[in-house]
C-alpha atoms as a PDB file:
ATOM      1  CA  UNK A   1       6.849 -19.698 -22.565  1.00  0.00           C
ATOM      2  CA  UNK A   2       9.419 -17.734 -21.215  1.00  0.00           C
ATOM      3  CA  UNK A   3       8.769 -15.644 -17.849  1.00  0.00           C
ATOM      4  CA  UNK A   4       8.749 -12.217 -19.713  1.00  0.00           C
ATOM      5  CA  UNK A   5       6.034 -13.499 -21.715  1.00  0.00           C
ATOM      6  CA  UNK A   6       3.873 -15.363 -18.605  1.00  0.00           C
ATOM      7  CA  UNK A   7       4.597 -12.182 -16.282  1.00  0.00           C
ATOM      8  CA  UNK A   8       3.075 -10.231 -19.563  1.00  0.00           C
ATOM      9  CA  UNK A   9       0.270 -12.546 -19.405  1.00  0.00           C
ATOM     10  CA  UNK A  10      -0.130 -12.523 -15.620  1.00  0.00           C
ATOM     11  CA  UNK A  11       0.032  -8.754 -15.436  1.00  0.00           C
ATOM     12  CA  UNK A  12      -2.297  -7.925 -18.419  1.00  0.00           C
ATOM     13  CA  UNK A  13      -5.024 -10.647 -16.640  1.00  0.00           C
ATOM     14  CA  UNK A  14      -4.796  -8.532 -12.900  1.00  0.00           C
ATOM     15  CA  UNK A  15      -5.217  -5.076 -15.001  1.00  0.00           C
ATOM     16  CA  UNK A  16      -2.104  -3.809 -16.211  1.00  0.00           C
ATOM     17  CA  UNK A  17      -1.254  -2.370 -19.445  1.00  0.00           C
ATOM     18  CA  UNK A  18       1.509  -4.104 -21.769  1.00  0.00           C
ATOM     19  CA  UNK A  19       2.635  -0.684 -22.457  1.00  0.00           C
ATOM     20  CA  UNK A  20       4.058   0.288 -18.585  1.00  0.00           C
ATOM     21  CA  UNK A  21       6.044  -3.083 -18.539  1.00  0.00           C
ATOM     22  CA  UNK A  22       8.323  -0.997 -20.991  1.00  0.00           C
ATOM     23  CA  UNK A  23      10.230   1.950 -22.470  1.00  0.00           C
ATOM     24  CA  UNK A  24      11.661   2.571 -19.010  1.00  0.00           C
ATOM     25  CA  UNK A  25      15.694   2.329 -16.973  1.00  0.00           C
ATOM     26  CA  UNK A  26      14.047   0.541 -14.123  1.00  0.00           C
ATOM     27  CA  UNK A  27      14.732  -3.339 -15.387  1.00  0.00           C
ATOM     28  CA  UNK A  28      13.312  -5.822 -13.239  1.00  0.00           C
ATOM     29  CA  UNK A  29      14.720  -9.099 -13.097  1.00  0.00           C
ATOM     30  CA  UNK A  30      13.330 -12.371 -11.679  1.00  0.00           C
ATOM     31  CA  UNK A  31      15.415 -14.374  -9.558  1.00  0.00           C
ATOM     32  CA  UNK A  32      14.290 -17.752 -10.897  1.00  0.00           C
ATOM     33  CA  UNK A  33      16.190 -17.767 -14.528  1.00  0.00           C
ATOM     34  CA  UNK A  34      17.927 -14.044 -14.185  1.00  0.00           C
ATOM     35  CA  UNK A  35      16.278 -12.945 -17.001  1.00  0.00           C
ATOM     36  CA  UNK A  36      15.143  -9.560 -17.924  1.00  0.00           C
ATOM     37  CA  UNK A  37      10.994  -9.483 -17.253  1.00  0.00           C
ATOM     38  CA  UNK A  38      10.210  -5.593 -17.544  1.00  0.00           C
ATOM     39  CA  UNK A  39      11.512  -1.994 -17.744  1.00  0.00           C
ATOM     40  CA  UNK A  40       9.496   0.470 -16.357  1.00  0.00           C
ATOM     41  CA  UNK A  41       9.935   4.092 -16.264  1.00  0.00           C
ATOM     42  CA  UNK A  42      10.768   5.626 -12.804  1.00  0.00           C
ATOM     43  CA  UNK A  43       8.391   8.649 -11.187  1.00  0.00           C
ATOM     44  CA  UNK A  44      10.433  11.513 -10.749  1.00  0.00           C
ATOM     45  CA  UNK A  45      10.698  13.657  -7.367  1.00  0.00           C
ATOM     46  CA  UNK A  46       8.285  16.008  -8.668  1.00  0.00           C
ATOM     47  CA  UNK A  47       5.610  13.804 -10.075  1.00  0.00           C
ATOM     48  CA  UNK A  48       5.624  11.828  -6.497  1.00  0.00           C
ATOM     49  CA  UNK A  49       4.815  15.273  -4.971  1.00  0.00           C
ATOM     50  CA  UNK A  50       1.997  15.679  -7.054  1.00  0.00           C
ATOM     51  CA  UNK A  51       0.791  12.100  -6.327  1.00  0.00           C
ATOM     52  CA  UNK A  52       1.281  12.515  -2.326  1.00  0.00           C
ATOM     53  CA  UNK A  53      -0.557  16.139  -2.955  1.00  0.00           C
ATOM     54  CA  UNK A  54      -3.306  13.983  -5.040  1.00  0.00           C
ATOM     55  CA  UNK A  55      -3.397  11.129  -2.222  1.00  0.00           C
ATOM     56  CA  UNK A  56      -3.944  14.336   0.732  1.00  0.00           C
ATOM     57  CA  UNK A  57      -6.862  15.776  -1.693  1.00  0.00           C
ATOM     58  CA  UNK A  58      -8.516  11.915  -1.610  1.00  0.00           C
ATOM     59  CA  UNK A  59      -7.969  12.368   2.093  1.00  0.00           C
ATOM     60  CA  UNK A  60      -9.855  15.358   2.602  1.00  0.00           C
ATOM     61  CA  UNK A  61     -13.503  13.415   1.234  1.00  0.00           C
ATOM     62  CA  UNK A  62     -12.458   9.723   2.333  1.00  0.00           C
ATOM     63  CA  UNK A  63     -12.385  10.802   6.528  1.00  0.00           C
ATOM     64  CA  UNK A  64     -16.152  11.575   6.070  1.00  0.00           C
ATOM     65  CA  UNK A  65     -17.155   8.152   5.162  1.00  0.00           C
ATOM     66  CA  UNK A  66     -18.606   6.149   8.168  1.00  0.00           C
ATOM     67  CA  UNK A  67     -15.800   4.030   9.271  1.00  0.00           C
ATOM     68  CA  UNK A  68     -18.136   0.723   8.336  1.00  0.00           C
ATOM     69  CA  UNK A  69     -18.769   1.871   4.628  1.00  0.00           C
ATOM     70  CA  UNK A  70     -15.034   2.018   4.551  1.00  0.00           C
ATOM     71  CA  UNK A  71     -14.864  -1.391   5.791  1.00  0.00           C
ATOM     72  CA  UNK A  72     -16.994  -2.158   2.874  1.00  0.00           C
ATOM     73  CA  UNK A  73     -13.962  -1.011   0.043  1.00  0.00           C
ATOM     74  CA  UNK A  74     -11.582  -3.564   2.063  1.00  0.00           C
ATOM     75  CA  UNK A  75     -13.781  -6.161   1.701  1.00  0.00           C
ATOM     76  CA  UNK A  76     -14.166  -5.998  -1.916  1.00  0.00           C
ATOM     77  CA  UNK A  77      -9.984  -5.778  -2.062  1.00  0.00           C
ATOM     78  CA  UNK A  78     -10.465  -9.042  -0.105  1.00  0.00           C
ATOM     79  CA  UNK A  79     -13.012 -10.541  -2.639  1.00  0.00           C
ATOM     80  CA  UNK A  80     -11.072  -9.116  -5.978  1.00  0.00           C
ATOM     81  CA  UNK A  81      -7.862 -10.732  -3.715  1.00  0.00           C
ATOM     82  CA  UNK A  82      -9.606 -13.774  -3.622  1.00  0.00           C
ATOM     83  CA  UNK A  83     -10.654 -14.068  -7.110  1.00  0.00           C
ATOM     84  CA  UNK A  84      -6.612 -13.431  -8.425  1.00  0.00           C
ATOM     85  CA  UNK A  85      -4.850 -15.428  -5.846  1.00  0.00           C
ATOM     86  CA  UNK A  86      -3.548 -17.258  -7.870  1.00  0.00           C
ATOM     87  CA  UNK A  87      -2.257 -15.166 -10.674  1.00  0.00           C
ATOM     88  CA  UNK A  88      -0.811 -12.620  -8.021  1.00  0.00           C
ATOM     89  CA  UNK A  89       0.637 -15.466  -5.809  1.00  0.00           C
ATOM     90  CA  UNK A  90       2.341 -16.944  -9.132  1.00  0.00           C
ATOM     91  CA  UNK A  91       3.492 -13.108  -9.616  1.00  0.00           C
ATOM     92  CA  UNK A  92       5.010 -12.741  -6.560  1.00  0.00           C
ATOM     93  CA  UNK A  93       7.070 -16.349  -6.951  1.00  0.00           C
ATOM     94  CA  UNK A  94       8.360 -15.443 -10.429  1.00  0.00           C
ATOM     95  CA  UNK A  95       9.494 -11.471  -9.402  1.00  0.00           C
ATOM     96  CA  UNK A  96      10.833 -12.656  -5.563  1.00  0.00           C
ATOM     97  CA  UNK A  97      11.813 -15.832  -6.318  1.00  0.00           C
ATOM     98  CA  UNK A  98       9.592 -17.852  -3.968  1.00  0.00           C
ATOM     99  CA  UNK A  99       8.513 -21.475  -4.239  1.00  0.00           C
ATOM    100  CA  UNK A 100       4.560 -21.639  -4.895  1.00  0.00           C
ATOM    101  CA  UNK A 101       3.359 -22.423  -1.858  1.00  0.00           C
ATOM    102  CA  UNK A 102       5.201 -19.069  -0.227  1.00  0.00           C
ATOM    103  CA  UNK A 103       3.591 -16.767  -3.246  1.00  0.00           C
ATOM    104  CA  UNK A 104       0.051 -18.174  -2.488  1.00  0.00           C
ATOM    105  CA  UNK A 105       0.592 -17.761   0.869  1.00  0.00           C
ATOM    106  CA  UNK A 106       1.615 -14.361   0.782  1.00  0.00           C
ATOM    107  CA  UNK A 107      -1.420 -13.512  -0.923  1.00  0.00           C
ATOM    108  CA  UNK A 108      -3.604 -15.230   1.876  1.00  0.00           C
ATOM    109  CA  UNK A 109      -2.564 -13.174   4.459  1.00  0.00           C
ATOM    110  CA  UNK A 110      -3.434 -10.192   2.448  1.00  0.00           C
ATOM    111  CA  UNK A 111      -6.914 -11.992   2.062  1.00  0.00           C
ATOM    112  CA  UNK A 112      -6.811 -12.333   5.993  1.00  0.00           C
ATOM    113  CA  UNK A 113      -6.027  -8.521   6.697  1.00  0.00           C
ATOM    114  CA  UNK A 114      -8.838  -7.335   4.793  1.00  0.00           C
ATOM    115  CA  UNK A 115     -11.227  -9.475   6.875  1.00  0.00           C
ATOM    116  CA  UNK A 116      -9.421  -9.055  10.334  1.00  0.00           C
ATOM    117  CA  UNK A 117      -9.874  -4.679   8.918  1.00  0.00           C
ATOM    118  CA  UNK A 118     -13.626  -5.152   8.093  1.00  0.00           C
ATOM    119  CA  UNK A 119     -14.293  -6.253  11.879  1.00  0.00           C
ATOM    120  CA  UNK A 120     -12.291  -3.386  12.644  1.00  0.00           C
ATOM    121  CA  UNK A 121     -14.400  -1.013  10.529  1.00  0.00           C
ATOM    122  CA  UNK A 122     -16.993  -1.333  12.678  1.00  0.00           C
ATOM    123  CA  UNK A 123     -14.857  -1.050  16.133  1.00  0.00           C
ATOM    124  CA  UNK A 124     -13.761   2.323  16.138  1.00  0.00           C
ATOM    125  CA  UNK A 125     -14.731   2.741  19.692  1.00  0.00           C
ATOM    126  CA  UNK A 126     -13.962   5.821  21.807  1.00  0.00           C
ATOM    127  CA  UNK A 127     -14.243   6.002  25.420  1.00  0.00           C
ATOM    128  CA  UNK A 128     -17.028   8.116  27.826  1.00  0.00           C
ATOM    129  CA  UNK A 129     -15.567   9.343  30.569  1.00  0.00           C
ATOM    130  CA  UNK A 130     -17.632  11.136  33.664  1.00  0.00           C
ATOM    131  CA  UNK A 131     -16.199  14.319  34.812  1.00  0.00           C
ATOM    132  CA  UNK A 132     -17.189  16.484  37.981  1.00  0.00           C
ATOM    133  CA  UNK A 133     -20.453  18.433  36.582  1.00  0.00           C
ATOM    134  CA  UNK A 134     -23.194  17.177  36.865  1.00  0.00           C
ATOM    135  CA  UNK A 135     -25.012  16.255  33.729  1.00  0.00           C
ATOM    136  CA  UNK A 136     -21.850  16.376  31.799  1.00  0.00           C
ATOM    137  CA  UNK A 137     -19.395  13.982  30.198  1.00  0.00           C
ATOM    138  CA  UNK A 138     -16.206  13.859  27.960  1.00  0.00           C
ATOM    139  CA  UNK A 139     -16.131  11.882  25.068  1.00  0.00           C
ATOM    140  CA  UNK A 140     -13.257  10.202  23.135  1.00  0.00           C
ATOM    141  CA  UNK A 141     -13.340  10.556  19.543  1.00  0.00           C
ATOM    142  CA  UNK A 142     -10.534   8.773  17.624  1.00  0.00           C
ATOM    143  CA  UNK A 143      -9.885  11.200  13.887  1.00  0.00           C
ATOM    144  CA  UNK A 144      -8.645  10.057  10.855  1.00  0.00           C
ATOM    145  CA  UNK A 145      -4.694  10.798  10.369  1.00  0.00           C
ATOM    146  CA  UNK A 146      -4.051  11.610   6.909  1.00  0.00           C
ATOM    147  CA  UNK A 147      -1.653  10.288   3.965  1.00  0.00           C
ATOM    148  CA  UNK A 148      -0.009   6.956   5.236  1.00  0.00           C
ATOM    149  CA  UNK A 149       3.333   6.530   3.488  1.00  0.00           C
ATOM    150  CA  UNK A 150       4.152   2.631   3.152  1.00  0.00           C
ATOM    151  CA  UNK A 151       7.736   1.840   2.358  1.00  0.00           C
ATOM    152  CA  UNK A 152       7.748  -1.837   1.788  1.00  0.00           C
ATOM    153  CA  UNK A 153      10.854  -4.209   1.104  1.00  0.00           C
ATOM    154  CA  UNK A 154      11.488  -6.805  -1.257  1.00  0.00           C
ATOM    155  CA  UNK A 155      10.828 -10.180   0.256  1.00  0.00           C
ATOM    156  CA  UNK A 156       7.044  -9.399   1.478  1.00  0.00           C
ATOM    157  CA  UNK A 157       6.437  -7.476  -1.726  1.00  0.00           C
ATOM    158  CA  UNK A 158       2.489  -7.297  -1.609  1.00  0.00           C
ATOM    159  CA  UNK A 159       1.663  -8.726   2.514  1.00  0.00           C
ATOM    160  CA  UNK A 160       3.238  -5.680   3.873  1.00  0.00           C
ATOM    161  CA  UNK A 161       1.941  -3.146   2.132  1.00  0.00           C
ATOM    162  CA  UNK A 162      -2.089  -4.934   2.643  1.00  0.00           C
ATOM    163  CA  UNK A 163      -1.217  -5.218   6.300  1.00  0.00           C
ATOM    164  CA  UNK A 164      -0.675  -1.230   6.727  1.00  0.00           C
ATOM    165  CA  UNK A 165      -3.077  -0.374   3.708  1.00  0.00           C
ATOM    166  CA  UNK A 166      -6.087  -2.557   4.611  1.00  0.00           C
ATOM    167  CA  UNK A 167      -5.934  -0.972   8.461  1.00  0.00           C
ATOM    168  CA  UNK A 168      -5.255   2.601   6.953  1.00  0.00           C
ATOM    169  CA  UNK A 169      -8.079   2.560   4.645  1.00  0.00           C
ATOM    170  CA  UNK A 170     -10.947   1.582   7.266  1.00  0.00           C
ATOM    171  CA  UNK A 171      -9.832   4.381   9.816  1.00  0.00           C
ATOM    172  CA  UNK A 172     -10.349   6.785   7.487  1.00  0.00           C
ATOM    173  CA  UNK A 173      -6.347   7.108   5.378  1.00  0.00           C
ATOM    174  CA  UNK A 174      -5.400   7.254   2.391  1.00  0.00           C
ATOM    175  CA  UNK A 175      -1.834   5.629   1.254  1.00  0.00           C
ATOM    176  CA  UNK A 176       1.066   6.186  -1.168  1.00  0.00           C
ATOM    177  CA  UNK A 177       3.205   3.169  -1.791  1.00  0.00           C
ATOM    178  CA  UNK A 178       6.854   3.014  -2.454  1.00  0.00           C
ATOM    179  CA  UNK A 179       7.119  -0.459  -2.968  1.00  0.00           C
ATOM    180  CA  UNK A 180      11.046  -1.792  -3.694  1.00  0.00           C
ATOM    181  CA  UNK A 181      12.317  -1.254  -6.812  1.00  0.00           C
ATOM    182  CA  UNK A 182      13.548  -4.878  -6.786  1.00  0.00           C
ATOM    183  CA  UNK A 183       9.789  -5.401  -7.028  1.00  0.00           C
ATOM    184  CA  UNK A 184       7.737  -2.815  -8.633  1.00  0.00           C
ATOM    185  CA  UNK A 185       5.457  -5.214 -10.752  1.00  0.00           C
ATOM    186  CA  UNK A 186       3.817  -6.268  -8.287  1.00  0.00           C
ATOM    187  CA  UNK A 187       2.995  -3.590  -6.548  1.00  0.00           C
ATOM    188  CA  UNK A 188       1.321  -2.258  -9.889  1.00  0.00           C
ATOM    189  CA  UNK A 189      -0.471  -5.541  -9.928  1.00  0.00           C
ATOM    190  CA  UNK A 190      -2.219  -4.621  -6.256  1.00  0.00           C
ATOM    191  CA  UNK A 191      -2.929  -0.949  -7.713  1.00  0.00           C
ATOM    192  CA  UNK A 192      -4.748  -2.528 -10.468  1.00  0.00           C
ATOM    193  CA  UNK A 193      -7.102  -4.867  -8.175  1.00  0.00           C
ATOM    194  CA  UNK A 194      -7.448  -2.333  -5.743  1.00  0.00           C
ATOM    195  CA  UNK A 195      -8.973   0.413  -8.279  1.00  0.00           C
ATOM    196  CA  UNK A 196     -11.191  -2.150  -9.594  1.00  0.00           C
ATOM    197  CA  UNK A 197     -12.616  -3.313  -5.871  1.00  0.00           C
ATOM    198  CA  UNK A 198     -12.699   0.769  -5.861  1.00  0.00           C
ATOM    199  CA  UNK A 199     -14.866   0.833  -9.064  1.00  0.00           C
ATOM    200  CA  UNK A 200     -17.156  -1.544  -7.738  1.00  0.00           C
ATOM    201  CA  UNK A 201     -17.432   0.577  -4.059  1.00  0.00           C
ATOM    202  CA  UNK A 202     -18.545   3.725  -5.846  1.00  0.00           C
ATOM    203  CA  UNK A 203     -18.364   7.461  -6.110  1.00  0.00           C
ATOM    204  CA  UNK A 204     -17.605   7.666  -2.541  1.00  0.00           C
ATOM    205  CA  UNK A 205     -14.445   6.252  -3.237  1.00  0.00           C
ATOM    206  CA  UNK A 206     -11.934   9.118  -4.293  1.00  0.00           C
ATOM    207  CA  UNK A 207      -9.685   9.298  -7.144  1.00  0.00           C
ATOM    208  CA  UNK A 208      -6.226   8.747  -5.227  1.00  0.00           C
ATOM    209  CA  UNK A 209      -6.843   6.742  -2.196  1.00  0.00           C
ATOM    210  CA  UNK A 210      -3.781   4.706  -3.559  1.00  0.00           C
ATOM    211  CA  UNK A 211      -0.888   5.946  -5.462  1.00  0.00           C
ATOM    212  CA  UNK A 212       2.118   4.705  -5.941  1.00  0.00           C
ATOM    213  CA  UNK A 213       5.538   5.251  -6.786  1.00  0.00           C
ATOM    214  CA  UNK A 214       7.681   3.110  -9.004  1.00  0.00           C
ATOM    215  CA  UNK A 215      11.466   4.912  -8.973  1.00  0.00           C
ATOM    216  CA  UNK A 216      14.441   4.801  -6.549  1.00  0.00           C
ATOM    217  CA  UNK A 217      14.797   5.333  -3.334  1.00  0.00           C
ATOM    218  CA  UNK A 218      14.539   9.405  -4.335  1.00  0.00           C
ATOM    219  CA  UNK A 219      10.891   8.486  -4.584  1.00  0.00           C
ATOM    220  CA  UNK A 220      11.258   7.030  -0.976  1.00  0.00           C
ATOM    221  CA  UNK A 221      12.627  10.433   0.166  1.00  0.00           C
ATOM    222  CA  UNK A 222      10.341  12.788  -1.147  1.00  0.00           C
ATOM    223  CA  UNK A 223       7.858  10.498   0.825  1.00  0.00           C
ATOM    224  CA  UNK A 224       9.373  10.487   3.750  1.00  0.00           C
ATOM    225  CA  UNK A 225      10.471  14.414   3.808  1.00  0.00           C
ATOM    226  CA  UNK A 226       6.730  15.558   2.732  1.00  0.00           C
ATOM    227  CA  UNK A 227       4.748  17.869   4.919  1.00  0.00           C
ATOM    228  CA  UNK A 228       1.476  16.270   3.982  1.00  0.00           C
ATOM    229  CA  UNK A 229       2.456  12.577   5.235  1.00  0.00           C
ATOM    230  CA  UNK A 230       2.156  12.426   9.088  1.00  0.00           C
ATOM    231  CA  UNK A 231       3.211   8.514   9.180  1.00  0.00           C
ATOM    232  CA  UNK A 232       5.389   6.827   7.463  1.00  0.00           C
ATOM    233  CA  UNK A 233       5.203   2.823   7.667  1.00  0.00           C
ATOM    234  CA  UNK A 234       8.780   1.716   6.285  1.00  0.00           C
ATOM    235  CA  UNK A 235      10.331  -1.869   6.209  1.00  0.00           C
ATOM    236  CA  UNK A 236      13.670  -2.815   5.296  1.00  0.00           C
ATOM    237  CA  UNK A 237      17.336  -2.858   6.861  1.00  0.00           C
ATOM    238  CA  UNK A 238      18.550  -1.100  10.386  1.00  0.00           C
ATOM    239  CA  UNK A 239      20.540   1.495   7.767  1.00  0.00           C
ATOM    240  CA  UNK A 240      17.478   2.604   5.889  1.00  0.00           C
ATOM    241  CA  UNK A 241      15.606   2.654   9.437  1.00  0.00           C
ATOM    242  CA  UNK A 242      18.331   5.254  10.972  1.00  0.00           C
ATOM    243  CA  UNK A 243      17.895   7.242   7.822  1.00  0.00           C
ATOM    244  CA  UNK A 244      14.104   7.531   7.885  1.00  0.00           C
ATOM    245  CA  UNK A 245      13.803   7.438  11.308  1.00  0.00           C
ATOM    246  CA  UNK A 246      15.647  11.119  12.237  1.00  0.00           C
ATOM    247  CA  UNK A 247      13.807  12.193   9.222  1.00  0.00           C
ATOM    248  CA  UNK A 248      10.669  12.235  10.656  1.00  0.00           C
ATOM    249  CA  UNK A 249      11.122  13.075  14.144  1.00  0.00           C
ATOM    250  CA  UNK A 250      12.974  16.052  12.635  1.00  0.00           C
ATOM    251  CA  UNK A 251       9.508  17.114  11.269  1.00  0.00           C
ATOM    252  CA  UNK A 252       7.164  15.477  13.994  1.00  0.00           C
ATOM    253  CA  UNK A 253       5.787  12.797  11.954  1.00  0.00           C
ATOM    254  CA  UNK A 254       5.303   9.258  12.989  1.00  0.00           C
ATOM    255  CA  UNK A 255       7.263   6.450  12.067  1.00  0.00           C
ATOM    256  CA  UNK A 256       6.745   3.037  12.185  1.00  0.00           C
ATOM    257  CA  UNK A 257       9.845   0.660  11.764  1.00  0.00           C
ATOM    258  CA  UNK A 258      10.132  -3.004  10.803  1.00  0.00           C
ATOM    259  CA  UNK A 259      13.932  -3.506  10.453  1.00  0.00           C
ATOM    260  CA  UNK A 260      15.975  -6.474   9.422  1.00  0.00           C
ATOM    261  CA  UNK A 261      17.917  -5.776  13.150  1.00  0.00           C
ATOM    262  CA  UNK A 262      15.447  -5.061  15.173  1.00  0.00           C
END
């Protein structure tokens, strides 16, 4: 079998179509043989408007879930994790290039996220503080952001993006994904499990809590310039960093770096 075919196979088992792993000028290769294993079609600047617009109208229903029932949606991502390891950890070896052990691993820290998050769903904790009236008090009381934008970079392709989403989703975010375009498969794979741990949380789980954009780093721009994304979560190279970086502060938002430099 060639890899085409098994990442075809692979793909259609974790919930994606046959028909998006074509007909498109994004062609993925895997590092393994060099061979040609998709071609998907890119999202163009104003379709990943409409899904960052989507993502903030999620937003607006998902920060009035109780932080623990949100803790409940990670751990299903954990147990639908669980139950694909290893098609998405042989995934991630065939698009990246990594030996087995590295893809499975990968996926286990995803796994480990979305249990160290479900503790944390239920640790939201603000602080009482006494003031100088008597019979009165101030209370902290932490509030959900908004959109998260993950940037993630090819040689984590799936860890990264569970490490911000997993933490994002129990405080009350939604997220919109620009995975590498080096590695867009999958990233479509982890859309696909999370909607189905999503199908099995409920109606209180909005359409668009996820979205995510397959294209070039234009996608990456119009999620990093967009009003309605407060944080940005990017990883990749120093270069990319001083880009993005300026970018936000130049519109207030909050960024949080991990560069190849730094």
């Amino acid at each position: 079998m060639t890899l085409a075919k098994e990442t075809a196979s692979l793909l259609e088992k974790l919930g994606v179509a046959k028909e998006a792993l074509s007909g498109g000028d994004l062609i993925v290769h895997s590092p393994v043989t060099g061979e040609q294993i998709a071609a998907l079609k890119q999202i163009s600047a104003a379709d990943a408007g409409k899904a960052i617009d989507a993502a903030h109208k999620a937003f607006q229903a998902w920060r009035l879930v109780p932080g623990p029932k949100r803790g409940e949606l990670v751990r299903l991502l954990g147990e639908e994790l669980r139950a694909h390891k290893d098609e998405l950890g042989r995934l991630v070896s065939i698009e990246v290039g990594k030996i087995p052990s590295e893809g499975l691993g990968e996926v286990q820290e995803m796994i480990d996220i979305c249990d160290f998050a479900v503790g944390l769903s239920r640790q939201l904790y603000g602080l009482t503080i006494a003031t100088e009236r008597p019979g009165h008090r101030m209370m902290e009381t932490w509030h959900p952001l908004g959109v998260v934008g993950v940037i993630s970079a090819f040689n984590f392709p799936v860890a990264v993006w569970s490490w911000n989403a997993a933490l994002a989703f129990v405080c009350g975010d939604v997220v919109v994904w620009k995975p590498s375009e080096k590695t867009p498969l999958t990233a479509l794979a982890c859309e696909a499990i999370f909607k189905r741990a999503a199908r099995r949380f409920g109606a209180d789980a909005p359409t668009g809590l996820l979205q995510v954009l397959i294209g070039d780093r234009v996608a990456g721009e119009v999620l990093v310039d967009h009003p309605k994304v407060p944080l940005v979560s990017a990883t990749g190279s120093t270069r990319m960093g001083r880009e993005v970086g300026p970018r936000l502060a130049k519109r207030f938002a909050r960024a949080v770096l991990e560069l190849g430099g730094n």
